[in-house]
PDB file of N, CA and C in Angstrom:
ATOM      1  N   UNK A   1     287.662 186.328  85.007  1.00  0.00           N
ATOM      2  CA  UNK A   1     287.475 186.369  86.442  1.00  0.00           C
ATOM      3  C   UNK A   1     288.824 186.102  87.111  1.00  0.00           C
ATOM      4  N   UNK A   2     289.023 186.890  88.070  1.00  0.00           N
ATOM      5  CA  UNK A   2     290.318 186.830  89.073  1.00  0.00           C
ATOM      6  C   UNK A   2     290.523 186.561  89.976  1.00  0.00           C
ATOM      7  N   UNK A   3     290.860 186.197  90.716  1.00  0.00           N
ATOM      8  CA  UNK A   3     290.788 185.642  92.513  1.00  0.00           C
ATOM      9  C   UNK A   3     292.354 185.782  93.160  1.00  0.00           C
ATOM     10  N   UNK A   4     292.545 186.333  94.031  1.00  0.00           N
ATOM     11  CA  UNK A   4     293.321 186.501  95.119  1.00  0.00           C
ATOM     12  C   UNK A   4     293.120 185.128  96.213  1.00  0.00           C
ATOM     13  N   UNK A   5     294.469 185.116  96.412  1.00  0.00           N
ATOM     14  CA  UNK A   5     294.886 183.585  97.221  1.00  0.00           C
ATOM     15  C   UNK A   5     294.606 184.283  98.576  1.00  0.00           C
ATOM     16  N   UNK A   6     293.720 184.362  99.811  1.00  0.00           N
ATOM     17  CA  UNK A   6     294.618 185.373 100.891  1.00  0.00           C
ATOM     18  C   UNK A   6     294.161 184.040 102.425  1.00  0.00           C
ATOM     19  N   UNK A   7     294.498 183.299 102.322  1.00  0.00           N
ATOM     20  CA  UNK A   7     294.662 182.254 103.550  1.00  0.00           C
ATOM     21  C   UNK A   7     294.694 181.022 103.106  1.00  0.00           C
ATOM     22  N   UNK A   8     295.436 180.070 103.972  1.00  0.00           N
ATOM     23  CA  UNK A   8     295.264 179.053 104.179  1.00  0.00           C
ATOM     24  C   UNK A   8     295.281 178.104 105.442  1.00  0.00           C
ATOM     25  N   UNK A   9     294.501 177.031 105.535  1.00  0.00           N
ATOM     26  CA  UNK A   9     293.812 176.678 106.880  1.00  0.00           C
ATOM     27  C   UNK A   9     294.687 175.334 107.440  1.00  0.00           C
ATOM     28  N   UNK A  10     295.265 175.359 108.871  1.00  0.00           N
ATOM     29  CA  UNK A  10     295.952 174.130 109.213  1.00  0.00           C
ATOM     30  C   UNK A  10     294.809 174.284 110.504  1.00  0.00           C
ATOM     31  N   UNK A  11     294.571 173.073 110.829  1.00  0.00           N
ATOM     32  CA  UNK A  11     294.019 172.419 112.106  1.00  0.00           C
ATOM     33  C   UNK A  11     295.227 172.077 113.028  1.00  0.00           C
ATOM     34  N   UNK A  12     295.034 172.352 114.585  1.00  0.00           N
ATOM     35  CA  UNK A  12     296.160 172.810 115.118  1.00  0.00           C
ATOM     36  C   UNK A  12     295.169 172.263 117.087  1.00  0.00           C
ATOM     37  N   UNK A  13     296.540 171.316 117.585  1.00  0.00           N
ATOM     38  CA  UNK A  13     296.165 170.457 118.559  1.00  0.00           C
ATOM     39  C   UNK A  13     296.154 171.411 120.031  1.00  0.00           C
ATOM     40  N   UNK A  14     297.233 172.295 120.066  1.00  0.00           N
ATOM     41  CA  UNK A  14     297.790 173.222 121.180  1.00  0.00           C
ATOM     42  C   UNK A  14     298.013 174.719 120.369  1.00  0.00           C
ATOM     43  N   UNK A  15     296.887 175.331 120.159  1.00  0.00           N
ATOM     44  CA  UNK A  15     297.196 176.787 119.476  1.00  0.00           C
ATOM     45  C   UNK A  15     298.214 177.585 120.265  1.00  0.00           C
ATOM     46  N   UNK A  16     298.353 177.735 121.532  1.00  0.00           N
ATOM     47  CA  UNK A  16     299.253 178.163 121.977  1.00  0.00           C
ATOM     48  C   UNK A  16     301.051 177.755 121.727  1.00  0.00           C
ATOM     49  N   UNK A  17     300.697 176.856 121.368  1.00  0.00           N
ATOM     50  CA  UNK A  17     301.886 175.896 121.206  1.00  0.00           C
ATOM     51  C   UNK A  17     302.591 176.592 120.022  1.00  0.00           C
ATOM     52  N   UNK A  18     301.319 176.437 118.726  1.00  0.00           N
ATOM     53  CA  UNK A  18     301.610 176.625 117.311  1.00  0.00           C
ATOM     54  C   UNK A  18     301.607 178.125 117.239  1.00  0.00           C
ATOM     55  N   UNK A  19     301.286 179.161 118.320  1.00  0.00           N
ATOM     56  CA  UNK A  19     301.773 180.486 117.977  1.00  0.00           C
ATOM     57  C   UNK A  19     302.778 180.695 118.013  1.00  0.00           C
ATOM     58  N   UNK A  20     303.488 180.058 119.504  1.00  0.00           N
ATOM     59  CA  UNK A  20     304.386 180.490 119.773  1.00  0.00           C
ATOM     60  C   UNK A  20     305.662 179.986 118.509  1.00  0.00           C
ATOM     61  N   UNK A  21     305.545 178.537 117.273  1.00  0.00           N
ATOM     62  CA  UNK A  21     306.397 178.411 116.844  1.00  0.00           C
ATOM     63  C   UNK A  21     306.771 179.152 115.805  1.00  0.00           C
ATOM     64  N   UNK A  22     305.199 179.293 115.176  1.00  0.00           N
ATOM     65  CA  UNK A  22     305.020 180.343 114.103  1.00  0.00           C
ATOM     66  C   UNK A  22     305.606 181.605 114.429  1.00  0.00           C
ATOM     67  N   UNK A  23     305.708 182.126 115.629  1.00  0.00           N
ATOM     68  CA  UNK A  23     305.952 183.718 115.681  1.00  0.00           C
ATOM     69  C   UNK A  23     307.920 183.281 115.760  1.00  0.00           C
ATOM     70  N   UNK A  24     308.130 182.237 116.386  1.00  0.00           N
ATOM     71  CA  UNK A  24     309.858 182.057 116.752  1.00  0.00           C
ATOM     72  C   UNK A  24     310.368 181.486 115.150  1.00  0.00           C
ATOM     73  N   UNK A  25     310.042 180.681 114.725  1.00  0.00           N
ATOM     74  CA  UNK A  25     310.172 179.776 113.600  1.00  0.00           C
ATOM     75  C   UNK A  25     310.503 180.823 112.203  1.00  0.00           C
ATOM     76  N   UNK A  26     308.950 181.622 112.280  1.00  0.00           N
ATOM     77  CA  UNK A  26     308.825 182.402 110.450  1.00  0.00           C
ATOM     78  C   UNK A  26     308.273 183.521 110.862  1.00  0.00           C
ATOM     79  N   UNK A  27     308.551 184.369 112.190  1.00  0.00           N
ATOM     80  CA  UNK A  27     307.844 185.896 112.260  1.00  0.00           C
ATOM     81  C   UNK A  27     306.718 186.027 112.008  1.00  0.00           C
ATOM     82  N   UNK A  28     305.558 185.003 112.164  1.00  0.00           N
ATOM     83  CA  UNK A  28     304.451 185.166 112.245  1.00  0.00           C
ATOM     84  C   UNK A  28     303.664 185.307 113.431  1.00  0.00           C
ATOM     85  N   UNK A  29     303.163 186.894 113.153  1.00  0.00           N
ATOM     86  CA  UNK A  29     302.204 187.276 114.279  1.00  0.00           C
ATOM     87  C   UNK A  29     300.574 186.929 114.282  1.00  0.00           C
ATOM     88  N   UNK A  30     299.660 186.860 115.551  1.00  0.00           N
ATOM     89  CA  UNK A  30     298.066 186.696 115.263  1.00  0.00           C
ATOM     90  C   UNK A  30     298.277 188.472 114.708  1.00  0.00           C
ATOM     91  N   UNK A  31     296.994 188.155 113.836  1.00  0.00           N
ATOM     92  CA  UNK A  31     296.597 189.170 113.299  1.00  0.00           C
ATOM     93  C   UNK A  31     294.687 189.525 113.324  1.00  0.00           C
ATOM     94  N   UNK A  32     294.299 188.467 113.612  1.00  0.00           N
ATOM     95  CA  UNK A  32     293.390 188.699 114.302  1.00  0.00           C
ATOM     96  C   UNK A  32     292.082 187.244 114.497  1.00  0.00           C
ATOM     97  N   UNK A  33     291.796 187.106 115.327  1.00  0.00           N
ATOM     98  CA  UNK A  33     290.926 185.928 116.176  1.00  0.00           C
ATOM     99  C   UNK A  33     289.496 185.831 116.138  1.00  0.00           C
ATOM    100  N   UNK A  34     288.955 184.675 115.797  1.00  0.00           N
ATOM    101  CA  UNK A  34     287.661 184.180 116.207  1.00  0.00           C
ATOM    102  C   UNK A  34     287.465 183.112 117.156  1.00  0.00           C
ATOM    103  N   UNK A  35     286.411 183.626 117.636  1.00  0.00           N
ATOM    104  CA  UNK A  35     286.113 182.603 118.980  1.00  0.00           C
ATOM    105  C   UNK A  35     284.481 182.245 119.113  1.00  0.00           C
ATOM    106  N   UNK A  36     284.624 180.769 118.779  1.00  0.00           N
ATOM    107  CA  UNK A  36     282.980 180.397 118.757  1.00  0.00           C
ATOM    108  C   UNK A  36     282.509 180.901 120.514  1.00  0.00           C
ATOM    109  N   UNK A  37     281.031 181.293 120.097  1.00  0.00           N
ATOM    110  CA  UNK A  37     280.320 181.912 121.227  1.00  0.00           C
ATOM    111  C   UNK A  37     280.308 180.894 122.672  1.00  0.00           C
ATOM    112  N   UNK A  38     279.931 179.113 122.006  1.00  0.00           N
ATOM    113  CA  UNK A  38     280.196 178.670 122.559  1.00  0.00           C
ATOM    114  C   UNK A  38     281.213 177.639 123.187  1.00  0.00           C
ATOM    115  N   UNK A  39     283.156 178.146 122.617  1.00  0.00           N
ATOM    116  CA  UNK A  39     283.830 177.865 122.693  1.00  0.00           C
ATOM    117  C   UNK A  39     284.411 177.065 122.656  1.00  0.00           C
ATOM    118  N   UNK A  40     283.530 176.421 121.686  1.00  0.00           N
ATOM    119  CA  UNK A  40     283.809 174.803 120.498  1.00  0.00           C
ATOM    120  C   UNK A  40     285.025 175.154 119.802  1.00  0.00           C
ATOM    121  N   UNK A  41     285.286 176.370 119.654  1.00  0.00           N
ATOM    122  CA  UNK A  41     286.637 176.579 118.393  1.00  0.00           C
ATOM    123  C   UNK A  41     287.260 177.937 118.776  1.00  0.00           C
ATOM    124  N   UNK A  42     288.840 178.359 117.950  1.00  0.00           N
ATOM    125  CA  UNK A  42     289.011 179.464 118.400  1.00  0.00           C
ATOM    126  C   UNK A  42     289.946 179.162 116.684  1.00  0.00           C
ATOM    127  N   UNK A  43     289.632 180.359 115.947  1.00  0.00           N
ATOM    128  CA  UNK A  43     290.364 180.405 114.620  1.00  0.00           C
ATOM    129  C   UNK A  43     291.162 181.242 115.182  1.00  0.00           C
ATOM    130  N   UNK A  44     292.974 181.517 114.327  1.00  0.00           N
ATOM    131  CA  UNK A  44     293.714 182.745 114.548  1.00  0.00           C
ATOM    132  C   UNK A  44     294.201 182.732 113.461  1.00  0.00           C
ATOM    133  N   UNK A  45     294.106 184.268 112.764  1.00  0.00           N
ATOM    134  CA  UNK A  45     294.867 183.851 111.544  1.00  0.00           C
ATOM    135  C   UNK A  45     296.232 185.142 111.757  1.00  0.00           C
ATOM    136  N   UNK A  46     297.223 184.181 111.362  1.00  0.00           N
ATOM    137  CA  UNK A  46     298.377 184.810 111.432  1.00  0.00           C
ATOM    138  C   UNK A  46     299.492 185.191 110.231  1.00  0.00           C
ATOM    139  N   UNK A  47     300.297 186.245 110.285  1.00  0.00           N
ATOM    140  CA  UNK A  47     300.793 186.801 108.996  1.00  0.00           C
ATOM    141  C   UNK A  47     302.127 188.153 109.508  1.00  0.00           C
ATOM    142  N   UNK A  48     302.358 188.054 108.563  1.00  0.00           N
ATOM    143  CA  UNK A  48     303.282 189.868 108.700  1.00  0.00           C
ATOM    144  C   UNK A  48     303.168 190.759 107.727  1.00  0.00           C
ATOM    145  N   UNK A  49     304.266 191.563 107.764  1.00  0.00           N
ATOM    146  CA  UNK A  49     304.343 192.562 107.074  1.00  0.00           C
ATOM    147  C   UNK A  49     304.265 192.217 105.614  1.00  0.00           C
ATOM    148  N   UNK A  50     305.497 191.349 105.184  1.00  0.00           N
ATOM    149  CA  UNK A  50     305.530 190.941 103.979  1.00  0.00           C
ATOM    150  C   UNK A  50     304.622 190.949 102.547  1.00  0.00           C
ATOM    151  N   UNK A  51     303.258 190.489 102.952  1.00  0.00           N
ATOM    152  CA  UNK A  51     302.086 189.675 102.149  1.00  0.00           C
ATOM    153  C   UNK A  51     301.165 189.858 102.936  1.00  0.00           C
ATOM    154  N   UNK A  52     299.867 189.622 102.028  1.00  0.00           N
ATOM    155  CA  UNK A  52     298.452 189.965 102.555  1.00  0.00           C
ATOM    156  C   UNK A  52     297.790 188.634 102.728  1.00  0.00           C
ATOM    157  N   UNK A  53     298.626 187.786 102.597  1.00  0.00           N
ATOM    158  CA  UNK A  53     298.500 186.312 102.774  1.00  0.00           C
ATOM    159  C   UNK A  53     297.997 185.855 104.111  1.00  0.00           C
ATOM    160  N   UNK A  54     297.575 184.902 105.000  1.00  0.00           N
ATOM    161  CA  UNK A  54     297.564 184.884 106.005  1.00  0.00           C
ATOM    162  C   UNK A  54     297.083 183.260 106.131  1.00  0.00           C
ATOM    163  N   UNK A  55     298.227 182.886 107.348  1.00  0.00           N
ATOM    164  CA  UNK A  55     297.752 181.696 107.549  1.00  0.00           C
ATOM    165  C   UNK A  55     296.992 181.391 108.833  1.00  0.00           C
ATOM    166  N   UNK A  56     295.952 180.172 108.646  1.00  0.00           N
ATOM    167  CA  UNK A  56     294.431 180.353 109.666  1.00  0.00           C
ATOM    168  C   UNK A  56     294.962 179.052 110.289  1.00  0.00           C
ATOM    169  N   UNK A  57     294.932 179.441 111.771  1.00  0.00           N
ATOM    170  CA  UNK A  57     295.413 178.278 112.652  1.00  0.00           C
ATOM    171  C   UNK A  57     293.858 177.853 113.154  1.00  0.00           C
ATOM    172  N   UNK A  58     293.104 177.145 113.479  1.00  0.00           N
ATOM    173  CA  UNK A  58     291.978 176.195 113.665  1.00  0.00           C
ATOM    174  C   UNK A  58     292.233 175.430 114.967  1.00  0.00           C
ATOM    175  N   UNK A  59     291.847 175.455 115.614  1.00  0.00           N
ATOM    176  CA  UNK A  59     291.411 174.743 117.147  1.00  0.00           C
ATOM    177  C   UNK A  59     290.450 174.368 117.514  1.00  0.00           C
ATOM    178  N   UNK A  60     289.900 173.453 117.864  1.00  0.00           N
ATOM    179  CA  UNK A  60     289.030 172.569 118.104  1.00  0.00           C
ATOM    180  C   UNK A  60     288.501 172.153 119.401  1.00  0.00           C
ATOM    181  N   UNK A  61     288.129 172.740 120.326  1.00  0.00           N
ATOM    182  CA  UNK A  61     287.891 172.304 121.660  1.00  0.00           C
ATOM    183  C   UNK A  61     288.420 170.703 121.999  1.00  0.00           C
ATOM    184  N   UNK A  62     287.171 169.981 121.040  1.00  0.00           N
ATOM    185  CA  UNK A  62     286.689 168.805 121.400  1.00  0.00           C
ATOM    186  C   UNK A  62     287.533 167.729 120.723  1.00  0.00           C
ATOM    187  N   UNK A  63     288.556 168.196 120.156  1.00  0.00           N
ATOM    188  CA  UNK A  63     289.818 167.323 119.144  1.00  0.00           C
ATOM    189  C   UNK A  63     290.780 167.230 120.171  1.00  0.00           C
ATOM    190  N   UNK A  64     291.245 165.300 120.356  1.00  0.00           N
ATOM    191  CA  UNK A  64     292.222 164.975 121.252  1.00  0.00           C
ATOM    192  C   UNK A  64     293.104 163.809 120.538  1.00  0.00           C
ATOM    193  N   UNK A  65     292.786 163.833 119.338  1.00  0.00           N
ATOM    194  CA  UNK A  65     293.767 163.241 118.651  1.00  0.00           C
ATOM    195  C   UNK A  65     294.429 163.972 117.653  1.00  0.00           C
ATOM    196  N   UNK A  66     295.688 163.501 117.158  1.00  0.00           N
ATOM    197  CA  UNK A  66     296.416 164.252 115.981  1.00  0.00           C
ATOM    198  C   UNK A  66     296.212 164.476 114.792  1.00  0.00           C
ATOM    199  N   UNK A  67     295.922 164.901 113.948  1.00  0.00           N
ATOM    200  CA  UNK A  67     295.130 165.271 112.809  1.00  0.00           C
ATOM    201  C   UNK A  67     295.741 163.974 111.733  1.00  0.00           C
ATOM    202  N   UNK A  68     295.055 163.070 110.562  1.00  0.00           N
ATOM    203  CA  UNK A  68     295.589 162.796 110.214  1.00  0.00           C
ATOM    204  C   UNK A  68     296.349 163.308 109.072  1.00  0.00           C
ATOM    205  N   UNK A  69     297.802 164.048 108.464  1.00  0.00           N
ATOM    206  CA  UNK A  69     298.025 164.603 107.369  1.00  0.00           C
ATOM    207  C   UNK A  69     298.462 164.024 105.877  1.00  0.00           C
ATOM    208  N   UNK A  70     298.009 162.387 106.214  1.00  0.00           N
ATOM    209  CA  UNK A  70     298.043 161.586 104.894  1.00  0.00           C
ATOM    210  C   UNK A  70     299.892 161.663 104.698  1.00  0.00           C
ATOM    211  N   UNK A  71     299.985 161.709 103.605  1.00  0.00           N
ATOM    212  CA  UNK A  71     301.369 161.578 103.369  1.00  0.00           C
ATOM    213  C   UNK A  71     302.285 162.351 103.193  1.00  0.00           C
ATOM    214  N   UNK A  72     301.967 163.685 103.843  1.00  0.00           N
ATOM    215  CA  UNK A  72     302.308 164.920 103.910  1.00  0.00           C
ATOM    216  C   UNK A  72     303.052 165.368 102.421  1.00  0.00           C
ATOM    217  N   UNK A  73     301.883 165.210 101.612  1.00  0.00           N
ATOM    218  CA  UNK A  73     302.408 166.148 100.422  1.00  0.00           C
ATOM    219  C   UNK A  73     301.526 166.985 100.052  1.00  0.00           C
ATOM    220  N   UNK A  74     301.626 168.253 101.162  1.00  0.00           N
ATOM    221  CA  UNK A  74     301.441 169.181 100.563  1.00  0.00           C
ATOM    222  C   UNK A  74     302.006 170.379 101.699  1.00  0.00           C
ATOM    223  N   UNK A  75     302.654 171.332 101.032  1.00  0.00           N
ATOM    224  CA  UNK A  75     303.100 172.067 102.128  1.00  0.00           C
ATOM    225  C   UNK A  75     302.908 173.582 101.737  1.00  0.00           C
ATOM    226  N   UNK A  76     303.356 174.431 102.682  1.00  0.00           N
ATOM    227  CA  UNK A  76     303.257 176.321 102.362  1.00  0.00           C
ATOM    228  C   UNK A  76     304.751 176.332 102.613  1.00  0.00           C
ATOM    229  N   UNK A  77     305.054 177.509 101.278  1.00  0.00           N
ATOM    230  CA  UNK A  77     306.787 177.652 101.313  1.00  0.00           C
ATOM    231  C   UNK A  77     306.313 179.382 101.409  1.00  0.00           C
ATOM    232  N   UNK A  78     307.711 179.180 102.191  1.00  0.00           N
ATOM    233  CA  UNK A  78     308.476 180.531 102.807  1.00  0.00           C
ATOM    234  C   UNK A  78     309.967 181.166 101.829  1.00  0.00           C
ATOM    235  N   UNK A  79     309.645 182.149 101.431  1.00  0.00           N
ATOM    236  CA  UNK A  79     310.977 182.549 101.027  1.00  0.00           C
ATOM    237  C   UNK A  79     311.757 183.852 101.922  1.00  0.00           C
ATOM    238  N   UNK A  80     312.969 183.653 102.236  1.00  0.00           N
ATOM    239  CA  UNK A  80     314.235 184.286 103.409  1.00  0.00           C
ATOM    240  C   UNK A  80     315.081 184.714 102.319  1.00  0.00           C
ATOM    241  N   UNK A  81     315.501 186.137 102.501  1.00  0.00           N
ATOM    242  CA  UNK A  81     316.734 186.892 102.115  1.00  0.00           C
ATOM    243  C   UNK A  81     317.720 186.104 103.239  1.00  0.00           C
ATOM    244  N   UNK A  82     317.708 186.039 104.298  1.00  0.00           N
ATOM    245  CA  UNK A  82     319.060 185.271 105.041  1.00  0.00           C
ATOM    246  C   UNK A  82     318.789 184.052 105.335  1.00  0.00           C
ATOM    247  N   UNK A  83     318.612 183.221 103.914  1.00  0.00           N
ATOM    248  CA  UNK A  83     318.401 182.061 104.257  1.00  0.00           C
ATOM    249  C   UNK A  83     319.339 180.942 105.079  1.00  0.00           C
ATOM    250  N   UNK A  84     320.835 181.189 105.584  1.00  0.00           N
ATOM    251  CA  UNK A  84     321.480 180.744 106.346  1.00  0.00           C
ATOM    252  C   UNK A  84     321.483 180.706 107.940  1.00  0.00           C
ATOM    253  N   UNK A  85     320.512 182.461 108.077  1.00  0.00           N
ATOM    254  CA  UNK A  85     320.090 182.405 109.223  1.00  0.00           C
ATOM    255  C   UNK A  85     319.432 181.582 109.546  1.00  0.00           C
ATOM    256  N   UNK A  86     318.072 181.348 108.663  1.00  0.00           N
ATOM    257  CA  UNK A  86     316.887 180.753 108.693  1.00  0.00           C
ATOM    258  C   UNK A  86     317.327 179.452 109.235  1.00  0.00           C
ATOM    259  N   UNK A  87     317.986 178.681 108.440  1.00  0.00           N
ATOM    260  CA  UNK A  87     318.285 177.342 108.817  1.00  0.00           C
ATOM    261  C   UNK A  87     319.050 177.557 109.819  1.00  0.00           C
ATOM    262  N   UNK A  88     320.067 178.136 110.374  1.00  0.00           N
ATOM    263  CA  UNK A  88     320.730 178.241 111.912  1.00  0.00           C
ATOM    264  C   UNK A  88     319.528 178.119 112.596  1.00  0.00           C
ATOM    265  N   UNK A  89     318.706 178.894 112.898  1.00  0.00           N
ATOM    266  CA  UNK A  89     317.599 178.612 113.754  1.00  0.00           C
ATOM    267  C   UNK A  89     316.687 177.836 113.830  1.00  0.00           C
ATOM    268  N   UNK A  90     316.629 177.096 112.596  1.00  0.00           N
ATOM    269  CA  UNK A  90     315.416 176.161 112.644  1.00  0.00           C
ATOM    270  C   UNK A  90     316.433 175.035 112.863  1.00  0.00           C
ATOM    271  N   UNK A  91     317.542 175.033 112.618  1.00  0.00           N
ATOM    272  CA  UNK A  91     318.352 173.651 112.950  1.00  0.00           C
ATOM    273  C   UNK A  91     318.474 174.024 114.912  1.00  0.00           C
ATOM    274  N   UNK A  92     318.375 175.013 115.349  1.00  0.00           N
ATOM    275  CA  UNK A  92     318.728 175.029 116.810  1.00  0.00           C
ATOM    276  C   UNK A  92     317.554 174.628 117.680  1.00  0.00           C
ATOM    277  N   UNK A  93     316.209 175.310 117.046  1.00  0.00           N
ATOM    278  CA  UNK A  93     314.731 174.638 117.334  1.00  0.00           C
ATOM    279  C   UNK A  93     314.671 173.083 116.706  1.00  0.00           C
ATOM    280  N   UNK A  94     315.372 172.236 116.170  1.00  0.00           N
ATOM    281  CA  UNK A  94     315.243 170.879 116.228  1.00  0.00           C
ATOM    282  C   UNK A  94     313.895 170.217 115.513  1.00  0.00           C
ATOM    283  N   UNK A  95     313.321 171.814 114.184  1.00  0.00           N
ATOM    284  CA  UNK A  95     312.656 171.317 113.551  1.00  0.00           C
ATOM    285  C   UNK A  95     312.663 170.924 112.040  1.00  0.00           C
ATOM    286  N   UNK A  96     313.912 170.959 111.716  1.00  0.00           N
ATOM    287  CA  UNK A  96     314.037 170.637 110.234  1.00  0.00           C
ATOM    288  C   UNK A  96     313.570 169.391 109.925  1.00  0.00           C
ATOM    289  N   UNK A  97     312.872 169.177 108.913  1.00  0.00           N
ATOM    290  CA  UNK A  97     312.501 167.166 108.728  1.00  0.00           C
ATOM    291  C   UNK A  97     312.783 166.610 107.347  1.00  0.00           C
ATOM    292  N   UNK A  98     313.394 167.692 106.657  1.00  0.00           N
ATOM    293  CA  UNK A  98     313.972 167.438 105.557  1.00  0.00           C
ATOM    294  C   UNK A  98     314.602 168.373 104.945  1.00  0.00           C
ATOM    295  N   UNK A  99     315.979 168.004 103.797  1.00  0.00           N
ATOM    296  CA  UNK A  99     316.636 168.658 103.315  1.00  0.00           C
ATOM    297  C   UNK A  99     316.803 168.272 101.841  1.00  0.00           C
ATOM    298  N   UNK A 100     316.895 169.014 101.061  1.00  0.00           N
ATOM    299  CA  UNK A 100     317.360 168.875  99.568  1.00  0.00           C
ATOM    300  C   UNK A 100     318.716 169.918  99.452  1.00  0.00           C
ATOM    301  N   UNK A 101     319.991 169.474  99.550  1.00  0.00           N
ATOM    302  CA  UNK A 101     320.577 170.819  98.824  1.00  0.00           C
ATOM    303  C   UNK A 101     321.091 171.198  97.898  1.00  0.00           C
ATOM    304  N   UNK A 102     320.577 169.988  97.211  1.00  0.00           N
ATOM    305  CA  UNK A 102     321.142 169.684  95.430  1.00  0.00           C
ATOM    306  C   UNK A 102     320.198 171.000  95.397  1.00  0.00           C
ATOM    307  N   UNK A 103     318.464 171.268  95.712  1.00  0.00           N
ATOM    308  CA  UNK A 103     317.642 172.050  95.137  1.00  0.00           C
ATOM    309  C   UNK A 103     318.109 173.394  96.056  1.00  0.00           C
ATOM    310  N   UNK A 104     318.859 173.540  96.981  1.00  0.00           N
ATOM    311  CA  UNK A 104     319.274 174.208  98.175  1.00  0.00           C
ATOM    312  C   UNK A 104     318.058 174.867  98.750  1.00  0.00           C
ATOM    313  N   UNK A 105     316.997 173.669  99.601  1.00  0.00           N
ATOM    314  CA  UNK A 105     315.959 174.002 100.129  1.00  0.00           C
ATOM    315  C   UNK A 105     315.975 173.089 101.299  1.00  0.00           C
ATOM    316  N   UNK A 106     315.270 173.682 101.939  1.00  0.00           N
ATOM    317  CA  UNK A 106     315.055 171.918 103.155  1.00  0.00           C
ATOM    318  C   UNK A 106     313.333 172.679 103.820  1.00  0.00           C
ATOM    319  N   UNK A 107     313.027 171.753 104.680  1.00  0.00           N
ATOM    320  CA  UNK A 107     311.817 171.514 105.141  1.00  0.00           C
ATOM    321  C   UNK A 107     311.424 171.361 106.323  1.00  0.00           C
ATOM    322  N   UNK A 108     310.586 172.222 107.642  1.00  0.00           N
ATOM    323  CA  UNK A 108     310.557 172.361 108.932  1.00  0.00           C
ATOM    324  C   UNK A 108     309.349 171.912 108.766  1.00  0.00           C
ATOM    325  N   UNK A 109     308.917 171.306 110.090  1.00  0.00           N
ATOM    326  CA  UNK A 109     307.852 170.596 110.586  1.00  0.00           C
ATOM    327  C   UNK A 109     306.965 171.400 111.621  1.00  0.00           C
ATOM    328  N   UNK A 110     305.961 171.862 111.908  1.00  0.00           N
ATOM    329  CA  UNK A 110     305.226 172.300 112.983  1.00  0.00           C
ATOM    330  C   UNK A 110     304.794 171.415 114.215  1.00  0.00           C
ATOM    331  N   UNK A 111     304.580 171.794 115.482  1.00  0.00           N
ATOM    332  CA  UNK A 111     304.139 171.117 116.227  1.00  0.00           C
ATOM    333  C   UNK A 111     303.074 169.933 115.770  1.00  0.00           C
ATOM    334  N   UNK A 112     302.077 170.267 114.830  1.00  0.00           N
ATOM    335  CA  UNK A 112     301.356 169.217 114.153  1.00  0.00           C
ATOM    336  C   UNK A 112     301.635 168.886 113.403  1.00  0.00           C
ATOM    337  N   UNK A 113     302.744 168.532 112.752  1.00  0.00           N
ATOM    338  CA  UNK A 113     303.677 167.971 111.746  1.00  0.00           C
ATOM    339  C   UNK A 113     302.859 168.581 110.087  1.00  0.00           C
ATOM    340  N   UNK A 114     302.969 169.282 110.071  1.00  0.00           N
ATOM    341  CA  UNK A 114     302.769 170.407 108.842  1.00  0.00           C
ATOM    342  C   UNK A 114     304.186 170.375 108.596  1.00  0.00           C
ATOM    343  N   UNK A 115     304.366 170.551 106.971  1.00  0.00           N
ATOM    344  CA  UNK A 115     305.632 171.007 106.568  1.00  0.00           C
ATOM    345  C   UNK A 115     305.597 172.187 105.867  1.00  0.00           C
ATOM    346  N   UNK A 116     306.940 172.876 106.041  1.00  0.00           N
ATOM    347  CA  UNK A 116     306.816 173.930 105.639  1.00  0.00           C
ATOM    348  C   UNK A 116     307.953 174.059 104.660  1.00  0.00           C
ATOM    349  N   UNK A 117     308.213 174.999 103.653  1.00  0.00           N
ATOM    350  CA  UNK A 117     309.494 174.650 102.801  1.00  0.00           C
ATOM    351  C   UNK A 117     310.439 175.903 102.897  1.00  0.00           C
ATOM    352  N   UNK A 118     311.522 175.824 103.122  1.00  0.00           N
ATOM    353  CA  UNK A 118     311.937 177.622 103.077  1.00  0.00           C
ATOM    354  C   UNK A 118     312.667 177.693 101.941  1.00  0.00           C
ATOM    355  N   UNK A 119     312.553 178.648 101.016  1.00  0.00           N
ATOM    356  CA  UNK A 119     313.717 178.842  99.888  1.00  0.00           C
ATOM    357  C   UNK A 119     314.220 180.311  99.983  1.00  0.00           C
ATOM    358  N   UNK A 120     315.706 180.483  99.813  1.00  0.00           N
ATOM    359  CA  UNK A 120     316.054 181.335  99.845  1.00  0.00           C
ATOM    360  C   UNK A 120     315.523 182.354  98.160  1.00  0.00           C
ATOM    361  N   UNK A 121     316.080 183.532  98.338  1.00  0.00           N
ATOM    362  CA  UNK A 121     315.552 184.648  97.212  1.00  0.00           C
ATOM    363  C   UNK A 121     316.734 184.420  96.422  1.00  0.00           C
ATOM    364  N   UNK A 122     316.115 184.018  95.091  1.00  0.00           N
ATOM    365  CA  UNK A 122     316.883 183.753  94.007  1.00  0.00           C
ATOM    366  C   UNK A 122     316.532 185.112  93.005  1.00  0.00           C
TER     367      UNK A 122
END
């Protein structure tokens, strides 16, 4: 038996917020939306060209606190052909929250403090 990976789910305080970083941050566009009937929730799951992957942003009407993410070990990595760009811009957006460059990787944070990992193409 086989299974295909194709989403994964972050809970998300200001979806507007978290589109806009996702689309500036890692070129991620909505790709397409659910909206409870009675507007308790609004899923978006977002992605590009790249992969059939897609990540599901989650909103919550009735959620006014910050999610708790435990000890943030666990994250979704990104891999960049211009990985120098990558970090120019995520160092100018003021979201990097960690660096390794012994492993030459480092680590951006989302508006809901999600981490994300970028590695360049080895």
């Amino acid at each position: 038996m086989k299974f295909k990976m194709v989403h994964e789910n972050y809970n998300v305080l200001d979806l507007e917020r978290s589109l806009a970083f996702y689309e500036k941050a890692l070129g991620l566009t909505e790709q397409r939306r659910k909206t409870a009937p009675d507007g308790s929730f609004i899923i978006v799951y977002v992605g590009n060209e790249t992969t059939d992957f897609q990540l599901e942003l989650t909103w919550m009407r009735d959620r006014e606190e910050p999610y708790n993410l435990g000890d943030e070990e666990f994250h979704l990595a990104f891999q960049t052909q211009d990985y120098e760009a990558a970090h120019n811009l995520h160092a100018q957006m003021g979201c990097i929250c960690y660096e390794n460059q012994e492993m030459g990787i480092y680590f951006i944070a989302d508006p809901d403090g999600y981490w994300l990992e970028i590695v360049p193409v080895r």
